[in-house]
Protein backbone atom coordinates (compact mmCIF):
# COMPACT_ATOMS: atom_id res chain seq x y z
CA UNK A 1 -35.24 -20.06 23.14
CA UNK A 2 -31.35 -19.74 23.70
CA UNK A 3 -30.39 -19.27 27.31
CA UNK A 4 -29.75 -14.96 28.09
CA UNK A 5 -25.89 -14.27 28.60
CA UNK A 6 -27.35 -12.83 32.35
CA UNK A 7 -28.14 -16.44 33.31
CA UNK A 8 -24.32 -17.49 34.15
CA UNK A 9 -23.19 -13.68 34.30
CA UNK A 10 -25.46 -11.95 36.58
CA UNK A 11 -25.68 -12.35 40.40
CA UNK A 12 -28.41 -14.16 42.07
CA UNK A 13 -31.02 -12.34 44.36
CA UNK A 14 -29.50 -13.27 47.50
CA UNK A 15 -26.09 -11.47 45.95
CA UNK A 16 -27.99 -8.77 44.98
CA UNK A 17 -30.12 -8.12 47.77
CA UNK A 18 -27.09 -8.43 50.12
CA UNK A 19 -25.09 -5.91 48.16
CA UNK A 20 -27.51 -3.48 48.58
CA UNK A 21 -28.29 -4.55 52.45
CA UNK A 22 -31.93 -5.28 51.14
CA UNK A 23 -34.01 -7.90 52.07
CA UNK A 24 -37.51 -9.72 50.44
CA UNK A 25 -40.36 -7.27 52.10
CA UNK A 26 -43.00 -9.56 52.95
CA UNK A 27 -45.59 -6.96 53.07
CA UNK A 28 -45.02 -5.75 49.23
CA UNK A 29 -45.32 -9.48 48.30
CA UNK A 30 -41.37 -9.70 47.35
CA UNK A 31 -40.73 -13.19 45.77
CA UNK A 32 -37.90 -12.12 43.27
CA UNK A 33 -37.96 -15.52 40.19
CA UNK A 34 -34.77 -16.90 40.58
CA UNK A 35 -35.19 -20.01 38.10
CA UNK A 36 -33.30 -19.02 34.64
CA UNK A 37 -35.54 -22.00 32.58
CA UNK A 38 -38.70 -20.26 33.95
CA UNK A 39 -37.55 -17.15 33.29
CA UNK A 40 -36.76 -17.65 29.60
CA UNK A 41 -40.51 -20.10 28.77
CA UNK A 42 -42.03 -16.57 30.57
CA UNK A 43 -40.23 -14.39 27.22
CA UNK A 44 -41.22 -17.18 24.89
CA UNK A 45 -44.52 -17.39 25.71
CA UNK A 46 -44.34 -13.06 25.21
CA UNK A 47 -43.20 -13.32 21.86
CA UNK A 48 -41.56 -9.86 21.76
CA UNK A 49 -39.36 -8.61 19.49
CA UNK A 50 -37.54 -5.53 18.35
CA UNK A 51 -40.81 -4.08 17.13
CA UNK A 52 -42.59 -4.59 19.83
CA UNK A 53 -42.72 -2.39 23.60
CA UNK A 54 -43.15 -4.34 26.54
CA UNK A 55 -44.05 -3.08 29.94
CA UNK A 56 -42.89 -5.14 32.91
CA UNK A 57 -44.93 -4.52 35.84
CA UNK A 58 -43.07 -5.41 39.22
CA UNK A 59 -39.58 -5.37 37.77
CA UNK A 60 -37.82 -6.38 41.14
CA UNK A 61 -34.40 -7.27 40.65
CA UNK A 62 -34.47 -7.32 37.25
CA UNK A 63 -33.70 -10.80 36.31
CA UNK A 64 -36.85 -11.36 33.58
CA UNK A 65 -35.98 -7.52 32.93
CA UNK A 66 -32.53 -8.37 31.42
CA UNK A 67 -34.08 -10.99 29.64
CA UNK A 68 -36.95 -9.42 27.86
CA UNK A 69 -34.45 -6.32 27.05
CA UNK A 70 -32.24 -9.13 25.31
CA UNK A 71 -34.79 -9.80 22.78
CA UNK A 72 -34.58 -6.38 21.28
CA UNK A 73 -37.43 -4.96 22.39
CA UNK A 74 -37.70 -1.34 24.15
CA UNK A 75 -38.80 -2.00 27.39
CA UNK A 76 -40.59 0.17 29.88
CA UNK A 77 -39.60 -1.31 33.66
CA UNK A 78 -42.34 -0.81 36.31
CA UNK A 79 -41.05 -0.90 40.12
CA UNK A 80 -42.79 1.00 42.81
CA UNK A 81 -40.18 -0.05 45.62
CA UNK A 82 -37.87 2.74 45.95
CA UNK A 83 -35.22 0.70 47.17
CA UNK A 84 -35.02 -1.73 44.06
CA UNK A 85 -34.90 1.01 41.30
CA UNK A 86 -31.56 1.40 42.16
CA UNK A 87 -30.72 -2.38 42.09
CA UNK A 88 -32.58 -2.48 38.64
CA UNK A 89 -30.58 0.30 37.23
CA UNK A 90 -27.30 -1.63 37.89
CA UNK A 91 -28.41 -4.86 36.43
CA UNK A 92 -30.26 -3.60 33.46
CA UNK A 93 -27.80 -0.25 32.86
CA UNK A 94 -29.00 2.05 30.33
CA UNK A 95 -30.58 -0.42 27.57
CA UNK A 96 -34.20 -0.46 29.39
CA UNK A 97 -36.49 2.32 30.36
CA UNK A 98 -36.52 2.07 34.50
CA UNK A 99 -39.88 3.27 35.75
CA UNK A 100 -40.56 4.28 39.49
CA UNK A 101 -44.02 3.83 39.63
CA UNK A 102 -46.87 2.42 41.33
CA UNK A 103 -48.24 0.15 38.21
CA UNK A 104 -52.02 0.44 39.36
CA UNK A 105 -51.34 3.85 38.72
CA UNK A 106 -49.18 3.92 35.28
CA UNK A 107 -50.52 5.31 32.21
CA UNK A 108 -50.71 2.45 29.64
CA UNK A 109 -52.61 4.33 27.23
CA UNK A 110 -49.77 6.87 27.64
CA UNK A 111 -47.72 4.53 26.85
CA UNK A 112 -48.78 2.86 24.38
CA UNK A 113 -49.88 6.14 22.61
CA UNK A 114 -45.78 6.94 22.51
CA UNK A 115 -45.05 3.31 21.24
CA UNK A 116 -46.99 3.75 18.53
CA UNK A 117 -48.80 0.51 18.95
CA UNK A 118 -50.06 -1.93 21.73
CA UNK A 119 -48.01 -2.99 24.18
CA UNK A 120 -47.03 -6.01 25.38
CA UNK A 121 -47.51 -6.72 29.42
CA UNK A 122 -45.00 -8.76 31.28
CA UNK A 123 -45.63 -9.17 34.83
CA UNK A 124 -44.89 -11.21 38.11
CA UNK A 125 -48.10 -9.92 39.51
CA UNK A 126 -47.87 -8.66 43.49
CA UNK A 127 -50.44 -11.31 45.08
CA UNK A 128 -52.16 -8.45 47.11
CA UNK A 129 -52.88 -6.29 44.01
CA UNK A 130 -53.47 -9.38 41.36
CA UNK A 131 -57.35 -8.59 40.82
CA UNK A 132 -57.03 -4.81 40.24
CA UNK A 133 -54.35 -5.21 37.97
CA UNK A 134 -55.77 -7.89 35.88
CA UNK A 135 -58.49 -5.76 35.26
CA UNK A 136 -56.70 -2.81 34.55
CA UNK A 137 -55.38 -4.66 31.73
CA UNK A 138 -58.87 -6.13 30.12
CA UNK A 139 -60.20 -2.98 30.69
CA UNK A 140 -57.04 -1.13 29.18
CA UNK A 141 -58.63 -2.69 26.14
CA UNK A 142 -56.80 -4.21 22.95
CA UNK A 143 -56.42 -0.72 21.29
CA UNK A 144 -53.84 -0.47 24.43
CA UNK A 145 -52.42 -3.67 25.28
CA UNK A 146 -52.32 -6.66 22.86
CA UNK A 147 -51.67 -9.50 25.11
CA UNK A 148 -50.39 -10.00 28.62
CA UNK A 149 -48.00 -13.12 30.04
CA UNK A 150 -48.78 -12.69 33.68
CA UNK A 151 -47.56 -14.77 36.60
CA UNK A 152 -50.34 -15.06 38.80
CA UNK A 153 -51.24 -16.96 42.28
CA UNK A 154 -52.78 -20.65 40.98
CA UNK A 155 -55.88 -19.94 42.73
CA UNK A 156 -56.33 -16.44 41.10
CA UNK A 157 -55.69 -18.53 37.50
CA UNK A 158 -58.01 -21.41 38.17
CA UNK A 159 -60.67 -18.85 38.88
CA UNK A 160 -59.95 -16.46 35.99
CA UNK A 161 -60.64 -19.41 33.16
CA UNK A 162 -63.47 -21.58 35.57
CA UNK A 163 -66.56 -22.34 33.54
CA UNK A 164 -70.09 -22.32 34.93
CA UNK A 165 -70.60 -24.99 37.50
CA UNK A 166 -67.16 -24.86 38.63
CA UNK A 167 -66.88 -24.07 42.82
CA UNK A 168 -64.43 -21.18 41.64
CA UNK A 169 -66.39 -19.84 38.70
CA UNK A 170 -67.87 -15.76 40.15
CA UNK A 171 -67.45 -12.53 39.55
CA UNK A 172 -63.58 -12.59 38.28
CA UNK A 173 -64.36 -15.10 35.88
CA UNK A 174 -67.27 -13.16 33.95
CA UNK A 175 -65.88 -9.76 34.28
CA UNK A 176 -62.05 -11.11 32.59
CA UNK A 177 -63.82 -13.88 29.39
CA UNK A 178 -65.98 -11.03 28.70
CA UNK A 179 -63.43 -8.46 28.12
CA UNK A 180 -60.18 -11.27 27.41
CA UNK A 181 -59.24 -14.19 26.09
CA UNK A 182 -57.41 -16.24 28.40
CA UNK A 183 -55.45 -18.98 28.70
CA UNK A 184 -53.20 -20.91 31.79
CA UNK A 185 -49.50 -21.79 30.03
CA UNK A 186 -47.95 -23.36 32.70
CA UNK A 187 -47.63 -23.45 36.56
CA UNK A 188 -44.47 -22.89 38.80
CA UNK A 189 -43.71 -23.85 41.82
CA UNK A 190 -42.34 -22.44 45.05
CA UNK A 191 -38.84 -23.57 44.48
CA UNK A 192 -38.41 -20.78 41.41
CA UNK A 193 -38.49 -17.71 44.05
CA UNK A 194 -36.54 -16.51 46.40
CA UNK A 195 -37.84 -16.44 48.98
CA UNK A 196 -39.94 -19.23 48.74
CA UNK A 197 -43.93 -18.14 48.46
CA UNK A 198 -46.42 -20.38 50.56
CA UNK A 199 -48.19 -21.22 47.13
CA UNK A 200 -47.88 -22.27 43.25
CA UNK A 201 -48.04 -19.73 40.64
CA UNK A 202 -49.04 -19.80 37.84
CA UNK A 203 -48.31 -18.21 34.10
CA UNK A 204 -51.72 -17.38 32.26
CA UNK A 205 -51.71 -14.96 28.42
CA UNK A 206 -54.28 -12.38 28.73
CA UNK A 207 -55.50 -11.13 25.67
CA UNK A 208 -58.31 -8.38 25.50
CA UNK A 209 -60.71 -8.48 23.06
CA UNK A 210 -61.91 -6.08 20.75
CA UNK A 211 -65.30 -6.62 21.51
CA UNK A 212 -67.01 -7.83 24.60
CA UNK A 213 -67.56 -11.53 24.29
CA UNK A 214 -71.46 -11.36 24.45
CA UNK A 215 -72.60 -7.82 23.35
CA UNK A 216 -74.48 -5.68 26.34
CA UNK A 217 -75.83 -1.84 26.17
CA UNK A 218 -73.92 -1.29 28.58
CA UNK A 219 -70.74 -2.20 29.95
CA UNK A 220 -71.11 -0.35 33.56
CA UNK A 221 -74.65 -2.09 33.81
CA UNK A 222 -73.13 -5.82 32.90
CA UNK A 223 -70.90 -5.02 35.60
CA UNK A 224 -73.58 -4.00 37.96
CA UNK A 225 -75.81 -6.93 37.04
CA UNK A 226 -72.54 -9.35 37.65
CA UNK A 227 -72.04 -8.14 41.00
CA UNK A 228 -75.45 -8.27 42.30
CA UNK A 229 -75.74 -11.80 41.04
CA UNK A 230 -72.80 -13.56 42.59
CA UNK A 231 -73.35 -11.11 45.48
CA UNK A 232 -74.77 -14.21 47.67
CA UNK A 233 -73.85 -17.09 45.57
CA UNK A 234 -76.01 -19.22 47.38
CA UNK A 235 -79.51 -17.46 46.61
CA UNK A 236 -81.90 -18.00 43.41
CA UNK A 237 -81.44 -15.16 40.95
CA UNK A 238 -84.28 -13.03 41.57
CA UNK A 239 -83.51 -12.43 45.13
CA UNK A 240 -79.76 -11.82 44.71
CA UNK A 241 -80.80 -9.44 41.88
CA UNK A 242 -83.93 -7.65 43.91
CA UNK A 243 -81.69 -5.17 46.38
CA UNK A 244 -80.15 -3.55 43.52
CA UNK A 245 -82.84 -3.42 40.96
CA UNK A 246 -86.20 -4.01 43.05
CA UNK A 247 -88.05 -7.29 42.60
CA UNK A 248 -90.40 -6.63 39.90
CA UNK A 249 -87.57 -5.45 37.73
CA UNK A 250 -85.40 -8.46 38.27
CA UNK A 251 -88.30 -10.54 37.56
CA UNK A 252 -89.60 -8.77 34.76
CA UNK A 253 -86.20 -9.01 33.37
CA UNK A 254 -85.47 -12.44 34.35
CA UNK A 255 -88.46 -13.71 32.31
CA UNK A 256 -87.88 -11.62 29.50
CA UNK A 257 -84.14 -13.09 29.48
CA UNK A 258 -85.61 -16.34 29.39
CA UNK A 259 -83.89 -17.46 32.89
CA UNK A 260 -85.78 -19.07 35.52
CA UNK A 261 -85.95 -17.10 38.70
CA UNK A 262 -84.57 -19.87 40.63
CA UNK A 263 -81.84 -20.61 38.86
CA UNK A 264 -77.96 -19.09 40.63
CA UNK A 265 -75.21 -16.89 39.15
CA UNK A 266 -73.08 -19.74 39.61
CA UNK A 267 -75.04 -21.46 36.64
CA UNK A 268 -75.23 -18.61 33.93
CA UNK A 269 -72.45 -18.27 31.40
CA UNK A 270 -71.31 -14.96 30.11
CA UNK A 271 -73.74 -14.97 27.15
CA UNK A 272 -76.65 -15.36 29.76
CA UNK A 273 -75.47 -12.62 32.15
CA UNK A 274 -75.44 -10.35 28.84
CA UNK A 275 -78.68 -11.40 27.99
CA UNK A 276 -80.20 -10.72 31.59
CA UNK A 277 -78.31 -6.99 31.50
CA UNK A 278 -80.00 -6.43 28.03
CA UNK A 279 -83.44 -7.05 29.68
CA UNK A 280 -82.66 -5.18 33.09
CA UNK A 281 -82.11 -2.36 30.08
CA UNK A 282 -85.18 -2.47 28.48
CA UNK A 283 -86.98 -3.23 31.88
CA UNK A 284 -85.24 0.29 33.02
CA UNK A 285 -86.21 1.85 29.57
């Protein structure tokens, strides 16, 4: 896509934060993108539009702000930091919608209840709040959001798409392909940010799903049955499963399922986990 007129025009970070005798807080997770190609593959891989609203979560400084806001799109800017909404009101002026907001907090379905159709989620995600946020969004549910273009920690991506098997395949990984589709774009190093994080990020697209990849009764009890299983990694099935749902259940269930007892979480994909929680169900009658 065409560069944004803000890549020559508008000041850096450093220029910014110095005119507003701000620095990068460290304990918020500040790392403001300061790379203008990166900036403009995050908006393509968006695909927004002037008929589409986009919330930005962790607007910052308002760099990708600008940017998304130059596509024609109405966009709803999410900052929680007090001190930035005023930076992001200068850079952005009266063209975007400037949120003060904590965005674990916002009301998406608010939102996109006043668009008029699913939003579209643009985010630099906080590294400290990355998990609850990602599944804020799959859980937000596609009636809500259609699809998210997240920057994420590396780590946090690898373990979001890992398949069965894989050292980093758990609990994130079955709770997010069984509510989203999702895919890693492209990763970014340290060298886009100011100031420099101590690790590679990562772009991912979320998009929810309509329908739970493997169907379950119940969604609260897939979750339950995923967290007791990966709760100790390390131990066969049926005692991982036996604290929450008593032994005989989880055996019961685990033969019913048609998984051996001695097999580990870290070898069931998200069809089997369904499968198990469909048995724990009939098991609890």
């Amino acid at each position: 896509m065409p560069a944004s007129p803000l890549d020559a025009a508008a000041p850096g970070a450093r220029e910014l934060l110095a005119r507003h005798g701000l620095r990068a807080k460290k304990s918020w997770g500040q790392n403001f993108l300061v790379d203008p190609g990166v900036r403009r593959r995050i908006v393509a891989a968006a695909g927004v539009g002037p008929a589409d609203t986009v919330v930005e979560i962790g607007a910052g400084l308002g760099a990708l702000t600008a940017a998304l806001a130059d596509t024609g799109a109405q966009v709803l800017a999410i900052e929680r930091d007090p001190d930035l909404v005023a930076v992001l009101r200068e850079v952005v002026g009266a063209r975007v919608t400037v949120v003060a907001a904590d965005a674990l907090t916002f009301e998406l379905g608010e939102a996109a209840l006043a668009a008029g159709r699913p939003l579209v989620v643009v985010g630099n995600l906080p590294y400290q709040i990355t998990s609850p946020l990602l599944f804020a969004l799959i859980e937000a549910g596609a009636a809500v959001v259609e699809r998210a273009v997240l920057m994420v920690q590396r780590e946090v991506a690898e373990r979001v798409v890992a398949a069965p098997g894989n050292k980093t395949y758990g609990r994130l990984s079955v709770m997010a392909q069984q509510r989203a589709s999702v895919e890693i774009l492209f990763h970014v190093g340290a060298g886009a940010f100011h100031p420099r994080p101590a690790v590679t990020s990562t772009v991912v697209r979320v998009t929810p799903r309509a329908a739970p990849l493997a169907p379950v009764p119940d969604l609260a009890l897939f979750a339950e049955v995923v967290r007791a299983a990966f709760s100790t990694r390390r131990k066969m099935l049926r005692r991982a499963l036996a604290p929450a749902f008593g032994e005989q259940a989880a055996r019961a269930a685990l033969a019913r399922a048609g998984i051996a007892e001695t097999r580990r979480a870290e070898e069931l994909d998200v069809t089997a986990l369904a499968r198990l929680t469909t048995a724990l169900a009939e098991e609890r009658g």
